[in-house]
N, C-alpha and C. Protein backbone atom coordinates (compact mmCIF):
# COMPACT_ATOMS: atom_id res chain seq x y z
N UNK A 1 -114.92 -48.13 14.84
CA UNK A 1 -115.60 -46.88 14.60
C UNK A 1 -116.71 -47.17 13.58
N UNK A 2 -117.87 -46.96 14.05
CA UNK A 2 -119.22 -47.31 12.91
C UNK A 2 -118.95 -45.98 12.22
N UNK A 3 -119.88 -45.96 10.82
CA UNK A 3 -120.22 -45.23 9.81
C UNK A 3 -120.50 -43.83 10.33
N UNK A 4 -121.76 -43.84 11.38
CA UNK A 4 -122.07 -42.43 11.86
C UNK A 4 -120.90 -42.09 12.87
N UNK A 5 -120.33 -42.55 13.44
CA UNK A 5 -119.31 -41.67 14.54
C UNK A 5 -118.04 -41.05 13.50
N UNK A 6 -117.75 -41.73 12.30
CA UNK A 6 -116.52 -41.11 11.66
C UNK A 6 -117.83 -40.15 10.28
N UNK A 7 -119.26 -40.36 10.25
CA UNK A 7 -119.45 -38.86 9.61
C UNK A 7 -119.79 -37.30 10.44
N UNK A 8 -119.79 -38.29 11.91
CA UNK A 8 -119.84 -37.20 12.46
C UNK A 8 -118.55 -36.04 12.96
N UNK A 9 -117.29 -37.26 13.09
CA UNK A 9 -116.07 -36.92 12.85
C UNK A 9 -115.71 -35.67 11.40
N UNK A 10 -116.19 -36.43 10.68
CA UNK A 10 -116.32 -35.78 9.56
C UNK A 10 -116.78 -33.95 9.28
N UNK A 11 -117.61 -34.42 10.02
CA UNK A 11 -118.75 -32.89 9.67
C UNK A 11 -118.25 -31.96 11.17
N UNK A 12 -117.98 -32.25 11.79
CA UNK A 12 -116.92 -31.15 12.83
C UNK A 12 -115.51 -31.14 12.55
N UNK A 13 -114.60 -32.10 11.81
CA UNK A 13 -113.84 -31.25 11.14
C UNK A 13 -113.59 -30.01 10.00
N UNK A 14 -114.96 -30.63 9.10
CA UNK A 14 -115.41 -29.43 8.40
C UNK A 14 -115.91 -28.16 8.68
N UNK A 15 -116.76 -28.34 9.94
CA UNK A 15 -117.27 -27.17 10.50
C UNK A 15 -116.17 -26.43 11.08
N UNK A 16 -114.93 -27.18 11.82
CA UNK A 16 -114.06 -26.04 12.42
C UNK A 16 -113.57 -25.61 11.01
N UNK A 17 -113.12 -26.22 10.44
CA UNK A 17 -112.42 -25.61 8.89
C UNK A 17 -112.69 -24.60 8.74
N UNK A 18 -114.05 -24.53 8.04
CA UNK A 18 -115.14 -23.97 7.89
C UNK A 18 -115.38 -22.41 8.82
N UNK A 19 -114.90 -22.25 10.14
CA UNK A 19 -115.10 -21.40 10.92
C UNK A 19 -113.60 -20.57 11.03
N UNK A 20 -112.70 -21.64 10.75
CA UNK A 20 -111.42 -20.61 10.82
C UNK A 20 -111.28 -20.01 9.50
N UNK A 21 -112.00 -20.21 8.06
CA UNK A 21 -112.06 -19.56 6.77
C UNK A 21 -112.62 -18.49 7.22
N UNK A 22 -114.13 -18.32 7.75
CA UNK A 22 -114.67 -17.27 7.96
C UNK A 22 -113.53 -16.55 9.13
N UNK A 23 -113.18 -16.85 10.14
CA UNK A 23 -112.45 -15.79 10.61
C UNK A 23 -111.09 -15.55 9.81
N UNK A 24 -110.54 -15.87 9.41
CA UNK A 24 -109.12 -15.61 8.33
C UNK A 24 -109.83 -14.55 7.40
N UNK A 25 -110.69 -14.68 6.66
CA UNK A 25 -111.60 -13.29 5.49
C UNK A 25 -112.09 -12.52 6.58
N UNK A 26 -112.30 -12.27 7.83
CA UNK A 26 -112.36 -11.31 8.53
C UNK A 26 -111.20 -10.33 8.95
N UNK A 27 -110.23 -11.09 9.70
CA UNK A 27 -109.18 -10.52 10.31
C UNK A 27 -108.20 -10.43 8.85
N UNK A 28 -108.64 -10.70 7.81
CA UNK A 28 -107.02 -10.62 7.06
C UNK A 28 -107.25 -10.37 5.65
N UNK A 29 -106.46 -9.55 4.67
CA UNK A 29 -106.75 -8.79 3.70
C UNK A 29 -105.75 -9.93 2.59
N UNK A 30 -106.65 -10.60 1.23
CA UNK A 30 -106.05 -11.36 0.27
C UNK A 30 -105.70 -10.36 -0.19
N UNK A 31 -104.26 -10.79 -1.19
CA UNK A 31 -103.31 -9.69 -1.60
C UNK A 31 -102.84 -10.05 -2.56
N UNK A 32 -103.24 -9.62 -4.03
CA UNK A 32 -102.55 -10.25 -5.21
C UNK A 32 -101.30 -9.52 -6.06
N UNK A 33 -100.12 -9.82 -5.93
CA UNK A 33 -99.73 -9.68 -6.78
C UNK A 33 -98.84 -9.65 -7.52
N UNK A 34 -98.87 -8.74 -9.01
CA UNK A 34 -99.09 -9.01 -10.13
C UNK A 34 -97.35 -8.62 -10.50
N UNK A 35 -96.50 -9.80 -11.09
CA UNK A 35 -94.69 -9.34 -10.99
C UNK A 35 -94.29 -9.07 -12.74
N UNK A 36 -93.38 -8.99 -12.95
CA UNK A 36 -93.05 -7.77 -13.94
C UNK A 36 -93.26 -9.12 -14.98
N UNK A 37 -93.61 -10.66 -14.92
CA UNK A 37 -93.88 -11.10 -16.09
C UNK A 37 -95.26 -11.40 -16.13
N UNK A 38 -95.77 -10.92 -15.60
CA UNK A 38 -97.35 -10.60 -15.40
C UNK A 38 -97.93 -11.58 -15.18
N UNK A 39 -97.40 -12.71 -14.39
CA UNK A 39 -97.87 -13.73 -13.70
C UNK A 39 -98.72 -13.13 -11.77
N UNK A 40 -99.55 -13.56 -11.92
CA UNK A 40 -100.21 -13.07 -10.77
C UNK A 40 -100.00 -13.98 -9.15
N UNK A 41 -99.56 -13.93 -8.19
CA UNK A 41 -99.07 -14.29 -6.92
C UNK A 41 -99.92 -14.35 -5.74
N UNK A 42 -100.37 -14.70 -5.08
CA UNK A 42 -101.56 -14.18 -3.53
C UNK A 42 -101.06 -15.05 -2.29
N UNK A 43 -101.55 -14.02 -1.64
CA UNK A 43 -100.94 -14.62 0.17
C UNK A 43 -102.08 -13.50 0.78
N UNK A 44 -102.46 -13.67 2.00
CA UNK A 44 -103.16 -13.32 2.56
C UNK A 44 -102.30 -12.17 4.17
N UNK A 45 -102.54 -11.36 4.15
CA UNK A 45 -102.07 -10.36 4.85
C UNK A 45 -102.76 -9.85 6.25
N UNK A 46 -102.16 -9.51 7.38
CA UNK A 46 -103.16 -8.46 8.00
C UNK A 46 -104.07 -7.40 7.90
N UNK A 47 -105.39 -7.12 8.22
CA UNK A 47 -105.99 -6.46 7.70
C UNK A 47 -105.65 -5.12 8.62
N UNK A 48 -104.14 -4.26 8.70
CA UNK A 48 -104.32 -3.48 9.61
C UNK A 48 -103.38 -2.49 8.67
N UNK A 49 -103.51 -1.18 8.67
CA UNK A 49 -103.07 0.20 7.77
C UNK A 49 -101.74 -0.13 8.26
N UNK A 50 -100.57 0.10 7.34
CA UNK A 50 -99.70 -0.11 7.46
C UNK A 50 -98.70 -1.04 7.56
N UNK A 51 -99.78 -2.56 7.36
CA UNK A 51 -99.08 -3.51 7.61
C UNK A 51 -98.16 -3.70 6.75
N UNK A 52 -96.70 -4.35 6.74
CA UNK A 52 -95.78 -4.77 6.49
C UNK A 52 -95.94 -6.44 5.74
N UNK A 53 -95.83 -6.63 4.29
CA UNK A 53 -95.83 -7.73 3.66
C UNK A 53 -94.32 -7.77 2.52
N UNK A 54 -93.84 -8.88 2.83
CA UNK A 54 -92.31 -9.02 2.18
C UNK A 54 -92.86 -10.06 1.10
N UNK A 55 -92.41 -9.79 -0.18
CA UNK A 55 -93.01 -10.26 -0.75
C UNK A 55 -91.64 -10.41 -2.03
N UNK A 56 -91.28 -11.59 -2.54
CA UNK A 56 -90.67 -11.57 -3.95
C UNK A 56 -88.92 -10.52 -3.94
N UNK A 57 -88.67 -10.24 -2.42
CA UNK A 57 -87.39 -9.58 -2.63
C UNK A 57 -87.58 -7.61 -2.15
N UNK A 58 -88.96 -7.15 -2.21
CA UNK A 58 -89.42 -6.11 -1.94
C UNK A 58 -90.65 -6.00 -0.75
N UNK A 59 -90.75 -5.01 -0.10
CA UNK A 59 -91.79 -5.01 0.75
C UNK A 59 -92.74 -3.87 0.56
N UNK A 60 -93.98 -4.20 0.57
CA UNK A 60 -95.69 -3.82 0.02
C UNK A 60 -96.13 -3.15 1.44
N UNK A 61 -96.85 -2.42 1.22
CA UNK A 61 -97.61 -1.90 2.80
C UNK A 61 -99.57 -1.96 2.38
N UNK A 62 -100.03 -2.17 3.36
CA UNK A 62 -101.20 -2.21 3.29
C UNK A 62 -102.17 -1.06 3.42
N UNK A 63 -102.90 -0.57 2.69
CA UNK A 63 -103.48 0.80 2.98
C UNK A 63 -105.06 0.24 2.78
N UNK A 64 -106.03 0.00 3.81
CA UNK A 64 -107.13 -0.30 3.76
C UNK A 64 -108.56 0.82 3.23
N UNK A 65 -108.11 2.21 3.08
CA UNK A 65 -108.59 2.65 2.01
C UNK A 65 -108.55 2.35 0.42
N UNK A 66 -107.91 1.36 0.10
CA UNK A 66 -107.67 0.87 -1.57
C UNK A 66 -108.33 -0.50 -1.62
N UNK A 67 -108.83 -1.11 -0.45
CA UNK A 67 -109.83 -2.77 -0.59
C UNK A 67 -111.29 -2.18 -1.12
N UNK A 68 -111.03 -3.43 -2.20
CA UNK A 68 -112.18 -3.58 -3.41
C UNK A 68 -112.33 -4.99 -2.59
N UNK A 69 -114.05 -5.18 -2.62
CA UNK A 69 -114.43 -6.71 -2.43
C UNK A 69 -114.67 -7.69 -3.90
N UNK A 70 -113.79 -8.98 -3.34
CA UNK A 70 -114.61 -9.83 -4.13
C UNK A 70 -114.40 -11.56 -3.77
N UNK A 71 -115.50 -12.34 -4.56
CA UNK A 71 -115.81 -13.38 -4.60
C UNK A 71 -114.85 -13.83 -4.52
N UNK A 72 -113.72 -14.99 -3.19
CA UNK A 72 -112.82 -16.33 -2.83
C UNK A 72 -113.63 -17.00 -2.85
N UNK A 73 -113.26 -17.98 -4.19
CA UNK A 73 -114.18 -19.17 -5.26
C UNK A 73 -112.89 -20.21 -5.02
N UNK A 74 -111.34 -20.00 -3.93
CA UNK A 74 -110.66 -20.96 -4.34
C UNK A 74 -110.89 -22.14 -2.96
N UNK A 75 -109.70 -22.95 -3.32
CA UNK A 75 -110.11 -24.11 -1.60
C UNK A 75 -111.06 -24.35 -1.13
N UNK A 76 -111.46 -24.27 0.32
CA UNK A 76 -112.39 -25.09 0.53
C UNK A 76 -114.13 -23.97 0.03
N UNK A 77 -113.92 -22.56 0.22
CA UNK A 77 -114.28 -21.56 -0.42
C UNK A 77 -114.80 -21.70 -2.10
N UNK A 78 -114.43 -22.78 -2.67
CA UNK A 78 -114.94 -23.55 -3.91
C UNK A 78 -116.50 -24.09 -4.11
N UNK A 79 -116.89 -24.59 -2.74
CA UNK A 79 -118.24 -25.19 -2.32
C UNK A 79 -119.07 -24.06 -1.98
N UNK A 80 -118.34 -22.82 -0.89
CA UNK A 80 -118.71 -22.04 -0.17
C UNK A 80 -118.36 -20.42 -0.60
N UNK A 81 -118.54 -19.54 -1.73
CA UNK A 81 -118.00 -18.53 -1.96
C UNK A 81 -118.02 -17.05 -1.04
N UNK A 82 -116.73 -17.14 -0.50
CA UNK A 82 -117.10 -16.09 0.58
C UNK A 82 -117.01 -14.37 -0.19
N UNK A 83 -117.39 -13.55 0.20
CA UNK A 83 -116.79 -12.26 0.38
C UNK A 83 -115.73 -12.16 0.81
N UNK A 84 -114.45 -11.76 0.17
CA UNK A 84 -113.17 -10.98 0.66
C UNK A 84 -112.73 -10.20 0.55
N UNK A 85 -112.42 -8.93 1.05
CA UNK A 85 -110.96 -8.04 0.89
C UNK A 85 -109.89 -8.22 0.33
N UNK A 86 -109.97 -7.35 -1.17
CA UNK A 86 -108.47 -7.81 -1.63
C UNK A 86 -108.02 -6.03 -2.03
N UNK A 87 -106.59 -6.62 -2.02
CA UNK A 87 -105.81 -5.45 -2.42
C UNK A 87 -104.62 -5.92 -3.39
N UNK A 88 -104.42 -5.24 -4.47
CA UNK A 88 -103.97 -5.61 -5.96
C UNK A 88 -102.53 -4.84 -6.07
N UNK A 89 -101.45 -5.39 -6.14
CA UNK A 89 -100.26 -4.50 -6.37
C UNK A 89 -99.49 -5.14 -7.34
N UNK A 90 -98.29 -3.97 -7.74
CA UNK A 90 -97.96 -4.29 -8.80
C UNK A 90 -96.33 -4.15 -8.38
N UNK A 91 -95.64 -4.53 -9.07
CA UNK A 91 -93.96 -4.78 -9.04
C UNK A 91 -93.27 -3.31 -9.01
N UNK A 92 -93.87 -2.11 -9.36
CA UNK A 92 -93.51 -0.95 -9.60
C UNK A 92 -93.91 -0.18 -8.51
N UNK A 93 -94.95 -0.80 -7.02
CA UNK A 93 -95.09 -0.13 -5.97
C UNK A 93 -95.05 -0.56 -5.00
N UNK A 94 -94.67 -0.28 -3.75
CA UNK A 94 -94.68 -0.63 -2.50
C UNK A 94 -96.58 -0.50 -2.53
N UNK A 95 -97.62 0.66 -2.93
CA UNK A 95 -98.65 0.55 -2.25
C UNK A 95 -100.00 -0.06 -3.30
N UNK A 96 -100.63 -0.52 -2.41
CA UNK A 96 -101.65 -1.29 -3.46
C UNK A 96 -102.47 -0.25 -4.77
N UNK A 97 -102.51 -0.72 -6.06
CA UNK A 97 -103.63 0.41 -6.74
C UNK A 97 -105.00 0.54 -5.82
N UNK A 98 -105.18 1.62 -6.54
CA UNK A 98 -106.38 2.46 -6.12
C UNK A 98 -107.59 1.80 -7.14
N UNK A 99 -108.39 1.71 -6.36
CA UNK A 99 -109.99 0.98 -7.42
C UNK A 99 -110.25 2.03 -8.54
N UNK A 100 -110.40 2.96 -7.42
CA UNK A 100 -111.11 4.22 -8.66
C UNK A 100 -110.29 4.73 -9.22
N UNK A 101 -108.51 4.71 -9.44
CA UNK A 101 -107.98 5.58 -10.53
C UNK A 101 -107.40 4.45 -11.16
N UNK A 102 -106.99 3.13 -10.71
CA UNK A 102 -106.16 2.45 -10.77
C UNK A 102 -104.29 2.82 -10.97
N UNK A 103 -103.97 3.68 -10.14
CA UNK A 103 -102.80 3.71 -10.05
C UNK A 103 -102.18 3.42 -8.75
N UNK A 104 -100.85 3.26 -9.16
CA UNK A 104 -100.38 3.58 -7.54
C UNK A 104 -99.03 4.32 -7.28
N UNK A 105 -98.50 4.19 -6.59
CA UNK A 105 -97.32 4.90 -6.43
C UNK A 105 -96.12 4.39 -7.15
N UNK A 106 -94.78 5.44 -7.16
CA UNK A 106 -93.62 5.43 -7.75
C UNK A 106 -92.90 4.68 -7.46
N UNK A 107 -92.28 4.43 -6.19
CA UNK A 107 -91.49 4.06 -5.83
C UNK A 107 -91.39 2.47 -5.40
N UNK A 108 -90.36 1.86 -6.22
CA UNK A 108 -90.41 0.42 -6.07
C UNK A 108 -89.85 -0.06 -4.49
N UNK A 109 -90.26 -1.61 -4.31
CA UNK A 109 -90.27 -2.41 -3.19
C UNK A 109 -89.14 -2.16 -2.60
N UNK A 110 -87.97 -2.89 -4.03
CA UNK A 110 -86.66 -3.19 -3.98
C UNK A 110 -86.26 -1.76 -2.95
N UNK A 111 -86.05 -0.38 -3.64
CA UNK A 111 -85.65 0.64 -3.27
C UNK A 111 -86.09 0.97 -1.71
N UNK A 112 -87.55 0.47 -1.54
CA UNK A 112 -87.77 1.07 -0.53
C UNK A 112 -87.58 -0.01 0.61
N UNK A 113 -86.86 -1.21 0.53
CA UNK A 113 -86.52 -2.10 1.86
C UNK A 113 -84.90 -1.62 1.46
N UNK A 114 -84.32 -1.41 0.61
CA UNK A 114 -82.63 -0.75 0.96
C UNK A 114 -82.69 0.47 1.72
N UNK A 115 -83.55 1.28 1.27
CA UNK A 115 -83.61 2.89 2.23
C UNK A 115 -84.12 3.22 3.40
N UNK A 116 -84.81 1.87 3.68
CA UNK A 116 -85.82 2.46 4.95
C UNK A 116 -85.33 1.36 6.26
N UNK A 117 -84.70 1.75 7.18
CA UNK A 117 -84.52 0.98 8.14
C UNK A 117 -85.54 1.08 9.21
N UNK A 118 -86.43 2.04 10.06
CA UNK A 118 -87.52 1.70 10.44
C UNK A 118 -87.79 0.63 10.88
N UNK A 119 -88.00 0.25 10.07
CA UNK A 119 -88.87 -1.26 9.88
C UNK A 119 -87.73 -2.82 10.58
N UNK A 120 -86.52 -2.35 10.32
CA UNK A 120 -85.86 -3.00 10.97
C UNK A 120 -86.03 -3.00 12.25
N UNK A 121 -85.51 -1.82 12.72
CA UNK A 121 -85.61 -1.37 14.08
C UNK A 121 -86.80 -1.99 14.96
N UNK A 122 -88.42 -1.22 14.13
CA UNK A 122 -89.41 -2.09 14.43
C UNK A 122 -89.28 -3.72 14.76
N UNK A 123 -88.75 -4.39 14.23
CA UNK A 123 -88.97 -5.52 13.58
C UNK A 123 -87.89 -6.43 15.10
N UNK A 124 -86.51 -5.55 15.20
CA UNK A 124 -86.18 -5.56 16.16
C UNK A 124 -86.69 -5.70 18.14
N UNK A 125 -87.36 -4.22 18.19
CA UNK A 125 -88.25 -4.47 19.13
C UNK A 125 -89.38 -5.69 19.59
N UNK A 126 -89.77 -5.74 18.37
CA UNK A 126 -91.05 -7.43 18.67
C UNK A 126 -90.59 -8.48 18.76
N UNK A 127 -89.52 -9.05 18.08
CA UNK A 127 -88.60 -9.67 18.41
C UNK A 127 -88.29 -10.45 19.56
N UNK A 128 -87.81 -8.68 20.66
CA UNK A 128 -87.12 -8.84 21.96
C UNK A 128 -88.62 -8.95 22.74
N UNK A 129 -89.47 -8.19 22.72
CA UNK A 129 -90.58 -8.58 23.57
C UNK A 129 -91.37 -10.03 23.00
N UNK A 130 -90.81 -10.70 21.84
CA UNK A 130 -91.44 -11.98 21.79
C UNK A 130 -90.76 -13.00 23.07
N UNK A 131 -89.29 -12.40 22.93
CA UNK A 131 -88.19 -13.26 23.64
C UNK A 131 -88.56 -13.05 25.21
N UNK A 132 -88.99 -12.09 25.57
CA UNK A 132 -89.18 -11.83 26.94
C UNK A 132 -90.48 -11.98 27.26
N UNK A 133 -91.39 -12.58 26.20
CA UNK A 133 -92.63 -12.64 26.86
C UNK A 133 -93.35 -11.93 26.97
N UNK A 134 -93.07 -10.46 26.82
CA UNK A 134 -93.80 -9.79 27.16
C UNK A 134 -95.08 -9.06 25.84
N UNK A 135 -94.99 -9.69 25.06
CA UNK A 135 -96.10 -9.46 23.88
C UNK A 135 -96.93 -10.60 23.74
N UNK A 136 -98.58 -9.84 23.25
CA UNK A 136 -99.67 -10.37 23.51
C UNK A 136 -99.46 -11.94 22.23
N UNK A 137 -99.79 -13.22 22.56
CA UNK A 137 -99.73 -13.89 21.67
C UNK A 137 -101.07 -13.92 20.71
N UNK A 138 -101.24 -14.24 19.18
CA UNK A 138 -101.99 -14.21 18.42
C UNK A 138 -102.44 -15.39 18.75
N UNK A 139 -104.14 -15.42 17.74
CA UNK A 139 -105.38 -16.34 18.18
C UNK A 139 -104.96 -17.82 18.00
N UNK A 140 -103.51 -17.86 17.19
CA UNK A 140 -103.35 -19.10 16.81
C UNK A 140 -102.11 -19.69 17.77
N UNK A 141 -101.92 -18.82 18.67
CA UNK A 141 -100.80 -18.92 20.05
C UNK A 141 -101.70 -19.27 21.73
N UNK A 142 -102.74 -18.75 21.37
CA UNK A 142 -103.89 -18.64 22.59
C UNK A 142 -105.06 -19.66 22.62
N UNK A 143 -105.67 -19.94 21.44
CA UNK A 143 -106.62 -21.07 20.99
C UNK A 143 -105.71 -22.58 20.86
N UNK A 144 -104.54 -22.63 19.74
CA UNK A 144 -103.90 -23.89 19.42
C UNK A 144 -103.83 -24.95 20.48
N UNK A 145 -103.79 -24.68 22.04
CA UNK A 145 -103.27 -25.83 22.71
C UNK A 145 -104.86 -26.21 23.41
N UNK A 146 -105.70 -25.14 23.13
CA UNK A 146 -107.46 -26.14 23.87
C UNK A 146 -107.36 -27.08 22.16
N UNK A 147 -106.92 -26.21 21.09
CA UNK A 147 -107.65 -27.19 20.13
C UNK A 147 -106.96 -28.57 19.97
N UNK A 148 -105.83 -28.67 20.23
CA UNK A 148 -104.92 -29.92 20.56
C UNK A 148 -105.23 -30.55 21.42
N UNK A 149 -106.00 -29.95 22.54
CA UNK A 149 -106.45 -30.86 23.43
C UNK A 149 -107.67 -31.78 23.35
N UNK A 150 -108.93 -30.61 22.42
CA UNK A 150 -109.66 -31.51 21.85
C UNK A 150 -109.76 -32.28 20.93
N UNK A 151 -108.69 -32.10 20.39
CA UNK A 151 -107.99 -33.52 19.15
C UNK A 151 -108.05 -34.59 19.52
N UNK A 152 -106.79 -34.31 20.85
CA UNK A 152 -106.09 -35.95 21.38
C UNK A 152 -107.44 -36.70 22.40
N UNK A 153 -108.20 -35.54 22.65
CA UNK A 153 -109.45 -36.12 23.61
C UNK A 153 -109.90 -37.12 22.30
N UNK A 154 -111.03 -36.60 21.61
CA UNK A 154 -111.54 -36.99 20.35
C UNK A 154 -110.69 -38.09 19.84
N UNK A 155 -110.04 -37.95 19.71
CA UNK A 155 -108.82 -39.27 19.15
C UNK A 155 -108.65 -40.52 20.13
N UNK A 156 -108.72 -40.35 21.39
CA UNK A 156 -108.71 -41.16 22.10
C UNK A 156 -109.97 -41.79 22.34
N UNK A 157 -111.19 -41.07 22.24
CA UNK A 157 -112.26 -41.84 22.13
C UNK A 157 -112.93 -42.40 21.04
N UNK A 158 -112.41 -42.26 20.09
CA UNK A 158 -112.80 -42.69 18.79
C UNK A 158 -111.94 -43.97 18.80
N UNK A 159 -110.32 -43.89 19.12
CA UNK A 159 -109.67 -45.36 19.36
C UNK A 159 -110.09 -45.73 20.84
N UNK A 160 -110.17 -45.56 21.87
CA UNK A 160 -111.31 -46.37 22.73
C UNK A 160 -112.31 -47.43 22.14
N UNK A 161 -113.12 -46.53 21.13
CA UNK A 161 -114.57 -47.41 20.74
C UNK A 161 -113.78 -48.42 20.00
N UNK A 162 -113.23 -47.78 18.95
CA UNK A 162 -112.54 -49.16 18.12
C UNK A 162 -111.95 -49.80 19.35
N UNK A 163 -111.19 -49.80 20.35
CA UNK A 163 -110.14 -51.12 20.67
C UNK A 163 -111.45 -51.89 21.52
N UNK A 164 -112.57 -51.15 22.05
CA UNK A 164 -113.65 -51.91 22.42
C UNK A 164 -114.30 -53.19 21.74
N UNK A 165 -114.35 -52.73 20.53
CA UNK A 165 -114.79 -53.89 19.20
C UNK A 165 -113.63 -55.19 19.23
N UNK A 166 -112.28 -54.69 19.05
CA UNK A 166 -111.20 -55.12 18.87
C UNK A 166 -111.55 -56.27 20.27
N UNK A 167 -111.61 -55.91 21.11
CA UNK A 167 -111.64 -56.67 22.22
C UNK A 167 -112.52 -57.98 22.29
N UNK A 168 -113.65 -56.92 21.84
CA UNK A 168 -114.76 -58.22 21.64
C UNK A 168 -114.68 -59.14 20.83
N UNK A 169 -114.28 -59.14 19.59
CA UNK A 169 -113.77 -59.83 18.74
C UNK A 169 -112.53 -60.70 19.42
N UNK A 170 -111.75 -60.04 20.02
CA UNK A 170 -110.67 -61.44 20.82
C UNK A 170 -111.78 -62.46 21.80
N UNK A 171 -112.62 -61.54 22.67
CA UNK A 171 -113.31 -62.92 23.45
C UNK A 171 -113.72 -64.09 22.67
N UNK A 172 -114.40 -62.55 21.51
CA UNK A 172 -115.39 -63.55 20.55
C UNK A 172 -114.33 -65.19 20.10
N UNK A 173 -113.34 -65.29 20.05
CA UNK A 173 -112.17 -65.59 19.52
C UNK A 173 -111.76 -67.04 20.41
N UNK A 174 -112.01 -66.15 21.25
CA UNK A 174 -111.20 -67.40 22.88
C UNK A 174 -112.48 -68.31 22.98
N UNK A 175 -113.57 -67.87 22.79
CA UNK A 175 -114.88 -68.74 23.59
C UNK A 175 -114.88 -69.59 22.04
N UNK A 176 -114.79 -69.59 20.99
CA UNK A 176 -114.87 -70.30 19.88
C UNK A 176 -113.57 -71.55 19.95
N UNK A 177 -112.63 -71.24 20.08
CA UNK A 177 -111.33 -71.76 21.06
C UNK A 177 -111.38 -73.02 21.93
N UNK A 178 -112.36 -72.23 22.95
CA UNK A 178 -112.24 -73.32 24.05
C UNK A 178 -113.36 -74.41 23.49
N UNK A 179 -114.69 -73.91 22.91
CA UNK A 179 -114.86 -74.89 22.12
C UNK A 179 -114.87 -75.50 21.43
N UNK A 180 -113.91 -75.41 20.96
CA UNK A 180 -113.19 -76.26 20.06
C UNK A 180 -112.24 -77.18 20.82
N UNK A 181 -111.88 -76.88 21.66
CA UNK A 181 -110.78 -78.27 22.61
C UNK A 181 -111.61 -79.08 23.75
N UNK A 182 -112.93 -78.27 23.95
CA UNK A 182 -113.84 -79.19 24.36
C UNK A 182 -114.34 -80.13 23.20
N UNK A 183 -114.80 -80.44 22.47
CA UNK A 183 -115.27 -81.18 21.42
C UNK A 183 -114.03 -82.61 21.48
């Protein structure tokens, strides 16, 4: 493998990187938070009202009227500072604070995954239609096996070129060889 085929290797692994960051800060809401020793936590969530995030022993819901934007300065986002959606919660609520009052609701996580079965039930149903097939698979269920495919392609031609060299170097090898037992 010469210099330019592994920077070019290089710079399309970065670029897909690079393209699944931007779609992840699209489709999905960063979520910080903040637990009763005021150490701060983040995972990245669905960006859809109501979503369901289990988090630390309690479960958080997502309310996309309460996203404040700001600057993801971390990972590869260090080089590249994107715009993100975040939503800020605290150990004392299932729902994220509010920008403009900064409060949020009463009722803790803990309490509200013992009282609320719902969500079981829910949780139940997707489940059985995962098992039967019959639910839509996500981008990383539908895309993953072309992108595996253009891996092992790519991989195979990158070791192609090398075992090409490799090769030549054995002739190179044998013809030095034979003259040498001619002599």
């Amino acid at each position: 493998m010469t210099v330019q085929q592994f920077l070019i290797y290089i710079l399309a692994v970065g670029a897909l990187f690079a393209m699944f960051s931007c779609y992840r800060a699209k489709t999905r809401v960063y979520c910080m938070f903040t637990r009763r020793d005021k150490t701060i936590a983040r995972k990245w969530a669905k960006a859809k009202n109501g979503e369901r995030i289990e988090f630390n022993g309690g479960w958080y819901y997502v309310n996309m009227k309460r996203i404040k934007l700001e600057a993801l300065d971390k990972g590869f986002n260090l080089l590249f500072p994107t715009m993100v959606r975040c939503l800020e919660f605290t150990y004392s609520s299932i729902w994220p604070i509010d920008p403009e009052t900064g409060e949020a609701g009463a009722e803790t996580p803990e309490s509200r995954k013992n009282l609320d079965k719902r969500e079981d039930i829910e949780a139940l149903n997707v489940g059985s239609q995962r098992a039967f097939g019959k639910q839509k698979m996500g981008m990383a269920g539908g895309w993953m096996p072309v992108a595996m495919l253009i891996g092992i392609v790519a991989s195979l031609y990158f070791n192609y070129q090398a075992a090409g060299k490799i090769d030549m170097l054995g002739q190179a090898i044998n013809v030095l060889q034979e003259l040498a037992m001619k002599k």
